[in-house]
PDB file of N, CA and C in Angstrom:
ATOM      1  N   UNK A   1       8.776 -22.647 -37.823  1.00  0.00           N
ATOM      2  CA  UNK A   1       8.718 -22.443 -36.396  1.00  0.00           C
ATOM      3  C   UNK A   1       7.271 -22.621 -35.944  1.00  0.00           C
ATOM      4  N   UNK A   2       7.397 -23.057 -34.837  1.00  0.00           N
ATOM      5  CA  UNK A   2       6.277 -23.289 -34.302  1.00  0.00           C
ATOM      6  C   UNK A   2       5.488 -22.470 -32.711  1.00  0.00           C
ATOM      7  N   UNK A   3       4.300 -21.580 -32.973  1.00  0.00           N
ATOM      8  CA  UNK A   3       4.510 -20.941 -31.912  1.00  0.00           C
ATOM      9  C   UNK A   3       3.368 -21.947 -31.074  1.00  0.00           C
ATOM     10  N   UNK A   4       2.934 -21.170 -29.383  1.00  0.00           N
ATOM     11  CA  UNK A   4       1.895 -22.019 -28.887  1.00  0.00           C
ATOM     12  C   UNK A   4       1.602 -20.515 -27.828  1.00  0.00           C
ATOM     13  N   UNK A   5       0.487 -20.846 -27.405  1.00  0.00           N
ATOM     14  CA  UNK A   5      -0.039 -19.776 -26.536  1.00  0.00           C
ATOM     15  C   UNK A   5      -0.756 -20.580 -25.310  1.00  0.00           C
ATOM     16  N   UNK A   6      -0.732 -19.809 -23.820  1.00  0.00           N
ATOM     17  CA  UNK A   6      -1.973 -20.881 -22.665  1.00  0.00           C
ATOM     18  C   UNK A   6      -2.655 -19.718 -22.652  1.00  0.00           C
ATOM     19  N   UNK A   7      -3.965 -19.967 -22.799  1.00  0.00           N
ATOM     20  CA  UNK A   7      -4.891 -19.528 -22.218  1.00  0.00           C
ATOM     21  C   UNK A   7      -5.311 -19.735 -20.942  1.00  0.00           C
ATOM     22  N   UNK A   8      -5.752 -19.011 -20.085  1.00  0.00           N
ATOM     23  CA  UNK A   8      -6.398 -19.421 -18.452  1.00  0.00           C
ATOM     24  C   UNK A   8      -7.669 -19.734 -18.501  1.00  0.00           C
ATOM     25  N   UNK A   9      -8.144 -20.774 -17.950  1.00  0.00           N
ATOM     26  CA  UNK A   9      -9.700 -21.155 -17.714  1.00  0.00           C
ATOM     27  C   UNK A   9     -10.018 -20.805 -16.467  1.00  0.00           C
ATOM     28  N   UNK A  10     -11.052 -20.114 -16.138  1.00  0.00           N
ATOM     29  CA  UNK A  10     -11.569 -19.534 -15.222  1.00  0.00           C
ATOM     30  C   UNK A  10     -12.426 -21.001 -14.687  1.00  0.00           C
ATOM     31  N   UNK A  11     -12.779 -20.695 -13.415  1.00  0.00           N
ATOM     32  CA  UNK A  11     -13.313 -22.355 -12.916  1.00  0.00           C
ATOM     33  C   UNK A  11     -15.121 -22.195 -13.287  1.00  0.00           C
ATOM     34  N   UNK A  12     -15.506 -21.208 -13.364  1.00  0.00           N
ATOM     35  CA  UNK A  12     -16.903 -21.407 -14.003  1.00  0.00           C
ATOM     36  C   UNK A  12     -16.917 -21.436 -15.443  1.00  0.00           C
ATOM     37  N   UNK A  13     -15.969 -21.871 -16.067  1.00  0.00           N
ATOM     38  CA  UNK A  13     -16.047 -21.766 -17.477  1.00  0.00           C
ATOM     39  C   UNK A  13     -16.001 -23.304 -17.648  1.00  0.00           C
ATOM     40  N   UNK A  14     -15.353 -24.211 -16.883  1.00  0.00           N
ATOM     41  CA  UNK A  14     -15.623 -25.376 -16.948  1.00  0.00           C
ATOM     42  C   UNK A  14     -15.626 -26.659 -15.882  1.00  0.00           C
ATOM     43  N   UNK A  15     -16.797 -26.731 -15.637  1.00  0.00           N
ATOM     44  CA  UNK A  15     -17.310 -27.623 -14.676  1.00  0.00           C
ATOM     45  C   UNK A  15     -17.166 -29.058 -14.655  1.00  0.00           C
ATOM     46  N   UNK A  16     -17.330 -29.470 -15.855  1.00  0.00           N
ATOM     47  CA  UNK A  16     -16.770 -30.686 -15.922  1.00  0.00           C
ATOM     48  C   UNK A  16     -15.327 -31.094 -16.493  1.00  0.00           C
ATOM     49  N   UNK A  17     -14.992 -31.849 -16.536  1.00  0.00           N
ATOM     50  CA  UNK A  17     -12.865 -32.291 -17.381  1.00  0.00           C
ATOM     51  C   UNK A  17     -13.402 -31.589 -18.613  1.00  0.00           C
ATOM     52  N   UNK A  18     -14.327 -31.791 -19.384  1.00  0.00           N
ATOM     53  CA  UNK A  18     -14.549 -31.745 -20.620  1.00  0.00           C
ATOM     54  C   UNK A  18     -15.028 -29.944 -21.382  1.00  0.00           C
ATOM     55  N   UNK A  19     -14.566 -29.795 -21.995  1.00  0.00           N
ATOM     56  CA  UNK A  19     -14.776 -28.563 -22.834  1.00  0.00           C
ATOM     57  C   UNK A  19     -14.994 -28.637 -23.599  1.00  0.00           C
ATOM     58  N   UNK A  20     -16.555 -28.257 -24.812  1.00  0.00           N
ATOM     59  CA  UNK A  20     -17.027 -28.366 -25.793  1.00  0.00           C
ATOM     60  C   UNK A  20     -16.862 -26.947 -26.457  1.00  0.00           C
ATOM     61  N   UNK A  21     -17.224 -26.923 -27.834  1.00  0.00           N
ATOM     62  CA  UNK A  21     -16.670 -26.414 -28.495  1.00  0.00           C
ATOM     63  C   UNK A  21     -17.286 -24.812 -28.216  1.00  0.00           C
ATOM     64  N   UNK A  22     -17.752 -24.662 -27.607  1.00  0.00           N
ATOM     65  CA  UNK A  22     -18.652 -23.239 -27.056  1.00  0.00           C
ATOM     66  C   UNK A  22     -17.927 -22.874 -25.864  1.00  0.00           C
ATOM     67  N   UNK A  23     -17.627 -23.898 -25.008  1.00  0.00           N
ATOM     68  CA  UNK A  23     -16.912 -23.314 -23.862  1.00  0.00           C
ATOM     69  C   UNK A  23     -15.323 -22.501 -24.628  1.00  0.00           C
ATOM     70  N   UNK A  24     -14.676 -23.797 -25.499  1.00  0.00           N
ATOM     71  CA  UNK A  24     -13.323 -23.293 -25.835  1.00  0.00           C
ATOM     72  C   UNK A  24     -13.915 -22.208 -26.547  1.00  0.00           C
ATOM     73  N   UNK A  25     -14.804 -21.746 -27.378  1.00  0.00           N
ATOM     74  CA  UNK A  25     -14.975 -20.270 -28.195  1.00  0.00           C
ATOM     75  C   UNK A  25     -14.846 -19.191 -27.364  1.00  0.00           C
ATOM     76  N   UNK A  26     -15.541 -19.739 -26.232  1.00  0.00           N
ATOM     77  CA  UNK A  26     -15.837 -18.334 -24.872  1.00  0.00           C
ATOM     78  C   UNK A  26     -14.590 -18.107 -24.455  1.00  0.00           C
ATOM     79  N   UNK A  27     -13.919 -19.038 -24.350  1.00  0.00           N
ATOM     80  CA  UNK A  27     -12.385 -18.802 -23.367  1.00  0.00           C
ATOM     81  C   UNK A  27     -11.908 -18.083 -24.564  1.00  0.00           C
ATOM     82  N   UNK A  28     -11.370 -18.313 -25.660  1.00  0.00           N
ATOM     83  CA  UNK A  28     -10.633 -17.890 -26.875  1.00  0.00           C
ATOM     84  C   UNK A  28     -10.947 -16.463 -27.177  1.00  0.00           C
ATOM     85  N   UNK A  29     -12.529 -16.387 -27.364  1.00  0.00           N
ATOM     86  CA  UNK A  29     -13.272 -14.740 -27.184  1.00  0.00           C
ATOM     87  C   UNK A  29     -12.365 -13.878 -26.111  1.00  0.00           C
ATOM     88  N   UNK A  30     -12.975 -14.634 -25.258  1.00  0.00           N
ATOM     89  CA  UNK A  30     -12.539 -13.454 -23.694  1.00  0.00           C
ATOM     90  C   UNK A  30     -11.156 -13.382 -23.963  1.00  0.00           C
ATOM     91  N   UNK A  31     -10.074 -13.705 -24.702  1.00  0.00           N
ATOM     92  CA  UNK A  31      -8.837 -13.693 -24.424  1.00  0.00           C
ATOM     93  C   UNK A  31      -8.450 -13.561 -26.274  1.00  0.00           C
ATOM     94  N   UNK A  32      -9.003 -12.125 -26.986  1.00  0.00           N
ATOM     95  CA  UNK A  32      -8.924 -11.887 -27.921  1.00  0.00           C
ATOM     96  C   UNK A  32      -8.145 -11.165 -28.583  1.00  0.00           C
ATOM     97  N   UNK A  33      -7.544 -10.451 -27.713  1.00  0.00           N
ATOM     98  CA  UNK A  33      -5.843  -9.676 -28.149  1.00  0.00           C
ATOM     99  C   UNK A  33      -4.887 -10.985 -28.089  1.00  0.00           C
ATOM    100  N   UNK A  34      -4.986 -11.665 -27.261  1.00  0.00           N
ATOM    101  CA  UNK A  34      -3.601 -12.592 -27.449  1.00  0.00           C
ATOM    102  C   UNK A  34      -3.817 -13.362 -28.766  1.00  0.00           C
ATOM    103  N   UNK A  35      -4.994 -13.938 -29.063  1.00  0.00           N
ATOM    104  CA  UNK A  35      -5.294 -14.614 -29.821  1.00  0.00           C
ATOM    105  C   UNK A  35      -4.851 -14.378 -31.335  1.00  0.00           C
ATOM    106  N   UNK A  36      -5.242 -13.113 -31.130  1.00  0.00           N
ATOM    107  CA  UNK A  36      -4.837 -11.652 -32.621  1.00  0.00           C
ATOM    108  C   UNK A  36      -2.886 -12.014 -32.510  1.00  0.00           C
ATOM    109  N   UNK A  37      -2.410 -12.109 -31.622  1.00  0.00           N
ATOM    110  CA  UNK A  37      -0.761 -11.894 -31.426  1.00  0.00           C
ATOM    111  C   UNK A  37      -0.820 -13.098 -32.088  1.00  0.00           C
ATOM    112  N   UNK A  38      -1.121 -14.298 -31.278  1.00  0.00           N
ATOM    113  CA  UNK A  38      -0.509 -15.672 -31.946  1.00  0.00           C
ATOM    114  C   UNK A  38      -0.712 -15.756 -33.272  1.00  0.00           C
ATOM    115  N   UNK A  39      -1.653 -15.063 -33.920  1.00  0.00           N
ATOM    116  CA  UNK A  39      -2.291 -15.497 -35.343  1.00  0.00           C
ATOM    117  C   UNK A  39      -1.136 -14.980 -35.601  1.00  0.00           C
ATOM    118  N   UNK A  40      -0.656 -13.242 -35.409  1.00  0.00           N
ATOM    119  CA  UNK A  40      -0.295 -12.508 -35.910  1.00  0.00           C
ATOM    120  C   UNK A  40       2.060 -12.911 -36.071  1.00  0.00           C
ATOM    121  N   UNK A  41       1.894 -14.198 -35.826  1.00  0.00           N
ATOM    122  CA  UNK A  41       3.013 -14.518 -35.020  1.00  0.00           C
ATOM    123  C   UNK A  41       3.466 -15.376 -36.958  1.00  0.00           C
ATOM    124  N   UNK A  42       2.360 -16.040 -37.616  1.00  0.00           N
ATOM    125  CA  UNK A  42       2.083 -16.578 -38.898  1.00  0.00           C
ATOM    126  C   UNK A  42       1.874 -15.254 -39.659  1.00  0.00           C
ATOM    127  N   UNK A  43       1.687 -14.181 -39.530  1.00  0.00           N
ATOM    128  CA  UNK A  43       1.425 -13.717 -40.848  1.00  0.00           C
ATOM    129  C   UNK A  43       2.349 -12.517 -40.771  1.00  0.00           C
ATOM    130  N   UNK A  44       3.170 -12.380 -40.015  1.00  0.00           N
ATOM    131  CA  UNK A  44       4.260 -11.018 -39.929  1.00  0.00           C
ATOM    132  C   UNK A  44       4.871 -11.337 -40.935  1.00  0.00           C
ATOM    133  N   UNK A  45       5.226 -12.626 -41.293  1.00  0.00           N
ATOM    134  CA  UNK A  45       6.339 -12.332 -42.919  1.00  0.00           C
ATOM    135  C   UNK A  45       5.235 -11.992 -43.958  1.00  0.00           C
ATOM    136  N   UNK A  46       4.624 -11.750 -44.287  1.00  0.00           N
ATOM    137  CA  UNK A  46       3.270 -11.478 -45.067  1.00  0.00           C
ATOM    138  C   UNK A  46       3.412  -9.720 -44.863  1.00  0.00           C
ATOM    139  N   UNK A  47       3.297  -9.169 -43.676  1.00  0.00           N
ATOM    140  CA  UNK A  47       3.896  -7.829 -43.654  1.00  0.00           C
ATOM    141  C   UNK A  47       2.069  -7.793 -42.788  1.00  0.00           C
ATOM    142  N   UNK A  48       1.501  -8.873 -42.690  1.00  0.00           N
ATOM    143  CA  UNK A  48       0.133  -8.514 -42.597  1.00  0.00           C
ATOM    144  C   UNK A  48       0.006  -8.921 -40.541  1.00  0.00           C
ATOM    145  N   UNK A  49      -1.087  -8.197 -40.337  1.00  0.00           N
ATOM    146  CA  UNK A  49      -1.878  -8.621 -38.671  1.00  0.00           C
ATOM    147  C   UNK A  49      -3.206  -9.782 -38.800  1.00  0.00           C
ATOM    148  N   UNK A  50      -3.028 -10.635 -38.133  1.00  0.00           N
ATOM    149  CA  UNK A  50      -4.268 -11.347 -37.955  1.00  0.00           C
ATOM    150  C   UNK A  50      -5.324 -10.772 -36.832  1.00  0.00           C
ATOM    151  N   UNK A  51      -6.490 -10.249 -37.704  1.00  0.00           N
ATOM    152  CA  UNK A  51      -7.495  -9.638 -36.892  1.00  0.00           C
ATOM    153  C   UNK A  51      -8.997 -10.825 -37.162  1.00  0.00           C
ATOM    154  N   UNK A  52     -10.171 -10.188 -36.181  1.00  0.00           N
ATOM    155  CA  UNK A  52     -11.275 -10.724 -36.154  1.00  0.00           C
ATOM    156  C   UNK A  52     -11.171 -12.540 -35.983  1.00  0.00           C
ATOM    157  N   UNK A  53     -10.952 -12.875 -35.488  1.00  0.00           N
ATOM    158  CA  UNK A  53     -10.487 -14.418 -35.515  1.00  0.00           C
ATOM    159  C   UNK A  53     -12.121 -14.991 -34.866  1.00  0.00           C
ATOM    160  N   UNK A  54     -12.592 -16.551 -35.626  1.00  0.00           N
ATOM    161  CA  UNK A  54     -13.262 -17.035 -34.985  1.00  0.00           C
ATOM    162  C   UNK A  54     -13.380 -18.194 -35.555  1.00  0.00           C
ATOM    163  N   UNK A  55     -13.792 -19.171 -34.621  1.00  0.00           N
ATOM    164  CA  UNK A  55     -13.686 -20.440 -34.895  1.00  0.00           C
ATOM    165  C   UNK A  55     -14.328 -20.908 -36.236  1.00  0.00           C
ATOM    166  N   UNK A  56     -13.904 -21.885 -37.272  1.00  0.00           N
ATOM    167  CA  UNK A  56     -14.859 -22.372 -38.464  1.00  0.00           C
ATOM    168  C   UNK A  56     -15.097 -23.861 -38.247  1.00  0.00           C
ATOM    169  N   UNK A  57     -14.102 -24.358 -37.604  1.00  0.00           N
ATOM    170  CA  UNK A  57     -13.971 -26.186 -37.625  1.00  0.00           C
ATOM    171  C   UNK A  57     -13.808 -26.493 -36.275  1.00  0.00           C
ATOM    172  N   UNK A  58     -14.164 -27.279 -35.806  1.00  0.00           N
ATOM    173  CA  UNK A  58     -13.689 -27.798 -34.535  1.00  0.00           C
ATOM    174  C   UNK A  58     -14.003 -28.977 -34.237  1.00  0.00           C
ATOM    175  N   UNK A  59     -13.305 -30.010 -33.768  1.00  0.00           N
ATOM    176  CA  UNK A  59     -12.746 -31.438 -33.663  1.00  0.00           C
ATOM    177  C   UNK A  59     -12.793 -31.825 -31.979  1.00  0.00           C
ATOM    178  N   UNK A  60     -13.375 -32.839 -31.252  1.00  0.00           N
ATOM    179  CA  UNK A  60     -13.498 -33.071 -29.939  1.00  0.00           C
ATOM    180  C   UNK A  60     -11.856 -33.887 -30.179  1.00  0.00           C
ATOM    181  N   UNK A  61     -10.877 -34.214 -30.870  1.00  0.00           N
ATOM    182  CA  UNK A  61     -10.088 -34.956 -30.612  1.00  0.00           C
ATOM    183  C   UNK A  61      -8.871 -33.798 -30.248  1.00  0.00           C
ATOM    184  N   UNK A  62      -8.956 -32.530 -30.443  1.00  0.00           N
ATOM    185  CA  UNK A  62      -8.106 -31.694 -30.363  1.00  0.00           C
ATOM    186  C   UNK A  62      -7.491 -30.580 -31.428  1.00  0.00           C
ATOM    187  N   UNK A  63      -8.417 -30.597 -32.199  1.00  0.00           N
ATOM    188  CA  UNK A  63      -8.207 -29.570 -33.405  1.00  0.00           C
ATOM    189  C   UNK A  63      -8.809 -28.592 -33.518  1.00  0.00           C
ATOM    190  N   UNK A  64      -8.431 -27.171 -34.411  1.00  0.00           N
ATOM    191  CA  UNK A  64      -9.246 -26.167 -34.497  1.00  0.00           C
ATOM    192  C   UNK A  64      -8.978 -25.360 -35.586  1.00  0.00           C
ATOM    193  N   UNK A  65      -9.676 -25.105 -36.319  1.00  0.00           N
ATOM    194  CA  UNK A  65      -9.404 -24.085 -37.443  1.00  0.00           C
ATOM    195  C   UNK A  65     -10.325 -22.667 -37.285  1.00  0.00           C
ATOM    196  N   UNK A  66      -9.232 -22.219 -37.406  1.00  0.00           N
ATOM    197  CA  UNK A  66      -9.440 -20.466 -36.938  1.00  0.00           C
ATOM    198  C   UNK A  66      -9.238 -19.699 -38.426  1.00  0.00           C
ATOM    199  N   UNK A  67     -10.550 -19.428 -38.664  1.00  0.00           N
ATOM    200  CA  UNK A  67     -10.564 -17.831 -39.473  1.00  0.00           C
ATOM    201  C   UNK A  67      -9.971 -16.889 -38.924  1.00  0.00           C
ATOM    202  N   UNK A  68      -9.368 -15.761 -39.789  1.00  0.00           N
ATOM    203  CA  UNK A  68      -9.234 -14.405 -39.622  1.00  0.00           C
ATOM    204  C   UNK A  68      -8.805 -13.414 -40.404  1.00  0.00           C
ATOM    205  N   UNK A  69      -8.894 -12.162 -40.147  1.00  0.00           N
ATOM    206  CA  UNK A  69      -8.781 -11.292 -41.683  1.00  0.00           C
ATOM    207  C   UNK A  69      -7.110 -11.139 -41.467  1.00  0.00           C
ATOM    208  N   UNK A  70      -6.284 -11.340 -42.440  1.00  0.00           N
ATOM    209  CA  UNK A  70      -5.109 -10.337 -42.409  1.00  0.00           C
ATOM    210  C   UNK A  70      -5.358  -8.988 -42.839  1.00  0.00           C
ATOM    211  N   UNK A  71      -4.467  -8.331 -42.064  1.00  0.00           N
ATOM    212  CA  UNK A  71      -4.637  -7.085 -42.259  1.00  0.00           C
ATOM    213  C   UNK A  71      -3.474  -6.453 -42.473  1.00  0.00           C
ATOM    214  N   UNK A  72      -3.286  -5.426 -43.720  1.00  0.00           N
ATOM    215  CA  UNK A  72      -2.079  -4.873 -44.517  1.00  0.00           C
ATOM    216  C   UNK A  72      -2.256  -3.470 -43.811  1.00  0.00           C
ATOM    217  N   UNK A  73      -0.876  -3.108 -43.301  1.00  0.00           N
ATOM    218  CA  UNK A  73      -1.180  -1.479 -42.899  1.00  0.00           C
ATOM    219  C   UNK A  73       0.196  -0.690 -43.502  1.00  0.00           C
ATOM    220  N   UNK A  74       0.204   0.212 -44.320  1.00  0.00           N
ATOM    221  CA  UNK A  74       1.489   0.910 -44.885  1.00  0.00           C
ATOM    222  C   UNK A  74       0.769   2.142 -44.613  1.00  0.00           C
ATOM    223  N   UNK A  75       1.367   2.748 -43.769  1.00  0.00           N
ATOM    224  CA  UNK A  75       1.236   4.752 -43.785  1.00  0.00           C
ATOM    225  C   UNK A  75       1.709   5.227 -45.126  1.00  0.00           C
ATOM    226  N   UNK A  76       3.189   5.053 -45.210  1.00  0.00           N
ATOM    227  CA  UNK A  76       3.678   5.689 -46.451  1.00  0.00           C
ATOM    228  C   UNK A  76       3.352   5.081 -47.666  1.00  0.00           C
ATOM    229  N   UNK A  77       2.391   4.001 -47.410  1.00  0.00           N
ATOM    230  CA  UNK A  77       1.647   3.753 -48.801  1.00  0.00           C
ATOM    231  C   UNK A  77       0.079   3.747 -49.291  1.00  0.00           C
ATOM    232  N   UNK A  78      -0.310   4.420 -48.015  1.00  0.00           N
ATOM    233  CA  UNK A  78      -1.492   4.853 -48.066  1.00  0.00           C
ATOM    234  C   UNK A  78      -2.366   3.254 -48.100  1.00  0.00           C
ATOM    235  N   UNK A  79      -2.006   2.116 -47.184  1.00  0.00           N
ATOM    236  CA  UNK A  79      -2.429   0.845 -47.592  1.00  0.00           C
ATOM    237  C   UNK A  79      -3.461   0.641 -46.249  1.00  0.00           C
ATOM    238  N   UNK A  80      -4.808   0.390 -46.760  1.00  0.00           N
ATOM    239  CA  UNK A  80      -4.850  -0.383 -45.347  1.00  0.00           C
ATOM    240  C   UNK A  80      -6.089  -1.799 -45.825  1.00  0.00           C
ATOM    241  N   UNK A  81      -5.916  -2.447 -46.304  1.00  0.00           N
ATOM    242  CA  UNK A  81      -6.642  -3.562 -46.974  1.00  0.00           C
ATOM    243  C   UNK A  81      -6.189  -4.813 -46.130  1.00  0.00           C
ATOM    244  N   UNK A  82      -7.527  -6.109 -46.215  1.00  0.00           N
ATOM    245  CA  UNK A  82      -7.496  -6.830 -45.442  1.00  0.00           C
ATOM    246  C   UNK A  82      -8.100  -8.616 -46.483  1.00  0.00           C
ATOM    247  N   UNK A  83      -7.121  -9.532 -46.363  1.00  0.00           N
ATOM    248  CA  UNK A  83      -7.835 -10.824 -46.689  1.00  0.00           C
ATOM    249  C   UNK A  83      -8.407 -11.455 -45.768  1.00  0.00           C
ATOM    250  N   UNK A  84      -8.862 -12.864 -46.228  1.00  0.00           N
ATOM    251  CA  UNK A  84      -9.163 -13.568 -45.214  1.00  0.00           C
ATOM    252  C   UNK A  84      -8.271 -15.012 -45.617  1.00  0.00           C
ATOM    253  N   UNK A  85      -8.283 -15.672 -44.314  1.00  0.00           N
ATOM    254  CA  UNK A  85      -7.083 -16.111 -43.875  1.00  0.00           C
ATOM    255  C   UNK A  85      -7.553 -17.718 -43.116  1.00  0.00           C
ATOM    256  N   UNK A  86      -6.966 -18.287 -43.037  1.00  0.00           N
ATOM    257  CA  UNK A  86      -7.481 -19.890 -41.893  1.00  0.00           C
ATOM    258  C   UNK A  86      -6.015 -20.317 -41.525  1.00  0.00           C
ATOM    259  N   UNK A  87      -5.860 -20.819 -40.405  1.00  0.00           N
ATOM    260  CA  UNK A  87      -4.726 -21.728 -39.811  1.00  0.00           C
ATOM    261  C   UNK A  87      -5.599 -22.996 -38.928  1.00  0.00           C
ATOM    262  N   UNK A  88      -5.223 -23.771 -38.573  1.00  0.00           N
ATOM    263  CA  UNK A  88      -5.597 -25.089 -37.786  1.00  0.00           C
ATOM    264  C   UNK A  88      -4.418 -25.008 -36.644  1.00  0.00           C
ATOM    265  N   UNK A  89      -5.234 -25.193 -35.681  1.00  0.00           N
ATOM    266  CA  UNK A  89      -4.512 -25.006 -34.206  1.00  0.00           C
ATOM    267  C   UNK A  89      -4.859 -26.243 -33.417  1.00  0.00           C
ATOM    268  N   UNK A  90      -3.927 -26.584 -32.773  1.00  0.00           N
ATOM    269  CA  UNK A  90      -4.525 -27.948 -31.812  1.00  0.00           C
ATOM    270  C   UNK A  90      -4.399 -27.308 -30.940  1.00  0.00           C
ATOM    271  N   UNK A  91      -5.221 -28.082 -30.015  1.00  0.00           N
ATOM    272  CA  UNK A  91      -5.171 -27.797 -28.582  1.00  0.00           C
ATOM    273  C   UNK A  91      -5.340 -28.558 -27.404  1.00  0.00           C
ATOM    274  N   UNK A  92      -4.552 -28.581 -26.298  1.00  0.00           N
ATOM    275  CA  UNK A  92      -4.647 -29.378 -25.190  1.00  0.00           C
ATOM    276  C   UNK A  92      -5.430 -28.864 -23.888  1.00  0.00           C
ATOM    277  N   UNK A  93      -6.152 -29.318 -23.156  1.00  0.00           N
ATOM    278  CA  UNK A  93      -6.462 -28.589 -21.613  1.00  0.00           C
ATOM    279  C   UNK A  93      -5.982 -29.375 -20.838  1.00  0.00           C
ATOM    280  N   UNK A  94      -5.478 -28.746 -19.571  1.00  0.00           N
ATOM    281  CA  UNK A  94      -4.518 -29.003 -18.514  1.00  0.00           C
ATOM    282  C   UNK A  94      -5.329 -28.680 -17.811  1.00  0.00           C
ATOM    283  N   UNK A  95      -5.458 -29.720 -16.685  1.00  0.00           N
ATOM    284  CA  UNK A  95      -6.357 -29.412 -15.608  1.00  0.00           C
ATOM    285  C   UNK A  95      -5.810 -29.378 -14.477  1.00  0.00           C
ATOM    286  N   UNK A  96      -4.511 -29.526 -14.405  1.00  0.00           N
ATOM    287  CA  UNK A  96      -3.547 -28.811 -13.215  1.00  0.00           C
ATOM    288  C   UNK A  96      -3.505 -27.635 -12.892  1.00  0.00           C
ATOM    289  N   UNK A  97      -3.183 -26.994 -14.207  1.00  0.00           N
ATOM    290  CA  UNK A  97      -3.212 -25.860 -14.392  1.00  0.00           C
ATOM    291  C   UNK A  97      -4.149 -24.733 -14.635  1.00  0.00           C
ATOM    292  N   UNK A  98      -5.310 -25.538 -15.408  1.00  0.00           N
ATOM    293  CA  UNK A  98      -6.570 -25.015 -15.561  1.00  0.00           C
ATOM    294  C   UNK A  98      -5.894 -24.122 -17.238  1.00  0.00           C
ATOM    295  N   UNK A  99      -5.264 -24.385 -17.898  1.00  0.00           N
ATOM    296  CA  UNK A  99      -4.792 -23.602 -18.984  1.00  0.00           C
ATOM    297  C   UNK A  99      -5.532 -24.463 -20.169  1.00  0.00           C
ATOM    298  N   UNK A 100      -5.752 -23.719 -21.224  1.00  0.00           N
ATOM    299  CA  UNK A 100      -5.614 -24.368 -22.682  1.00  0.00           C
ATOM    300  C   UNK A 100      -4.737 -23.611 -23.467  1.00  0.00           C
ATOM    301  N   UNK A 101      -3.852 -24.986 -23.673  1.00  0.00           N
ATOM    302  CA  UNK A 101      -2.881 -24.683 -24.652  1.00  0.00           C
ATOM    303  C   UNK A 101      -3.113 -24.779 -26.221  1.00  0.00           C
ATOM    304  N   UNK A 102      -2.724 -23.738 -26.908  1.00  0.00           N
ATOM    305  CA  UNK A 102      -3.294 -23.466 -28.390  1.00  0.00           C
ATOM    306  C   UNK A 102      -2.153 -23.412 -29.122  1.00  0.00           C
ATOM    307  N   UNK A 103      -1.771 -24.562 -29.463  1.00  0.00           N
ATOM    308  CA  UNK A 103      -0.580 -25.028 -30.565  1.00  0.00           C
ATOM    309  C   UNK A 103      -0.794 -24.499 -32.110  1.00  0.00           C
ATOM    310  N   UNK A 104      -0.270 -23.801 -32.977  1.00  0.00           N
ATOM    311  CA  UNK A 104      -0.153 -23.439 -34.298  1.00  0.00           C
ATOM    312  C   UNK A 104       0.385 -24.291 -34.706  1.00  0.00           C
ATOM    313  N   UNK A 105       0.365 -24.111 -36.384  1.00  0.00           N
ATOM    314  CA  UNK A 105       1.056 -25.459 -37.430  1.00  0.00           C
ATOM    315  C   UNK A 105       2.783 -24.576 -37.559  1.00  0.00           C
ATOM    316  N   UNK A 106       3.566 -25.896 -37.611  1.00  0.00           N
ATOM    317  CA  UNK A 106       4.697 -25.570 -37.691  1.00  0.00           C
ATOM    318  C   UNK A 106       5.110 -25.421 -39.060  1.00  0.00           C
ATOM    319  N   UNK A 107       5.485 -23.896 -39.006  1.00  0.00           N
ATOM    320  CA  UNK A 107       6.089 -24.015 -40.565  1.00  0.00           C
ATOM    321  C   UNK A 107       8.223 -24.098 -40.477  1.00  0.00           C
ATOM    322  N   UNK A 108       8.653 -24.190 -41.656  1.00  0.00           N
ATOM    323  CA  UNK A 108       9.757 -24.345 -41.397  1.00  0.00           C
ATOM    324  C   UNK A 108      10.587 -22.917 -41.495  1.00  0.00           C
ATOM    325  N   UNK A 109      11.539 -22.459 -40.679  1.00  0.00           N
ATOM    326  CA  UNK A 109      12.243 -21.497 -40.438  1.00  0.00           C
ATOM    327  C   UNK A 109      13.059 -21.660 -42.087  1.00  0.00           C
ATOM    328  N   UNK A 110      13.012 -20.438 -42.777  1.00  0.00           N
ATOM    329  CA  UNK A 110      14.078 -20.091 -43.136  1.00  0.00           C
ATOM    330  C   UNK A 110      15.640 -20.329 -43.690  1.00  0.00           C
ATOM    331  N   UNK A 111      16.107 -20.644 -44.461  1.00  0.00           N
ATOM    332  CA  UNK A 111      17.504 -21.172 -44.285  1.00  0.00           C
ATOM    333  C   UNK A 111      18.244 -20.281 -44.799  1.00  0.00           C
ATOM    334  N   UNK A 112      19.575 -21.075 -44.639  1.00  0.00           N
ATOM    335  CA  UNK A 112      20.922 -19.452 -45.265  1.00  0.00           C
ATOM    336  C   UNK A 112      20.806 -19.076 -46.332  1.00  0.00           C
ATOM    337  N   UNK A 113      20.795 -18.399 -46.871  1.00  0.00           N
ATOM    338  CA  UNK A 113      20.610 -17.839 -48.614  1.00  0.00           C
ATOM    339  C   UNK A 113      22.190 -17.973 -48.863  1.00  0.00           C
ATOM    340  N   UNK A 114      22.293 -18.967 -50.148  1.00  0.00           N
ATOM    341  CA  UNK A 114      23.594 -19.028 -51.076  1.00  0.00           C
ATOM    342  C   UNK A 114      24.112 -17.472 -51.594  1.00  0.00           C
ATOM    343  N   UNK A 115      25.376 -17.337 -51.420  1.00  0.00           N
ATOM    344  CA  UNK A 115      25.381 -16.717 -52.085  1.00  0.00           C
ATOM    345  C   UNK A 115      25.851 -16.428 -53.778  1.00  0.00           C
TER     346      UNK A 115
END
């Protein structure tokens, strides 16, 4: 499955069509709980949260690879330990809308278990 998230661009965040890789960090920053969800959207079968996220790679053609820690939390197992983690995200900006859209890699859903 494949998830995607829009971010909103504020109009002083980008002045010209073009967004370099500092502007998209700032927008992505300022909008850092959602960011944590979408990660966290890839690592729920893991049992884990995607925290601390920040850019490592970034591509003017539309790519992005995002660090971040997973994070393991069990009460009744006294767990709270954390890896680190990367996904590659593309992304589009819409200037209708003023959004950037932040596409994840599609993994494949699941199938019926034989019995």
């Amino acid at each position: 499955m494949q998830h995607s998230w829009k971010f909103p661009i504020h109009p002083d965040q980008h002045s010209s069509g073009q967004l370099d890789q500092e502007a998209i960090s700032q927008i992505l920053l300022s909008h850092k709980r959602e960011l944590e969800i979408l990660i966290s959207h890839y690592t729920k079968a893991d049992g884990a949260l995607g925290e601390e996220p920040e850019i490592t790679e970034f591509s003017d053609s539309g790519s992005l690879k995002i660090s971040f820690n997973k994070a393991y939390y069990n009460a009744c197992l006294n767990i709270n330990e954390t890896d680190k983690d990367n996904l590659r995200f593309e992304f589009k900006i819409d200037q209708q809308t003023s959004t950037l859209l932040l596409t994840g890699p599609d993994f494949g859903e699941r199938g019926m278990d034989e019995l």
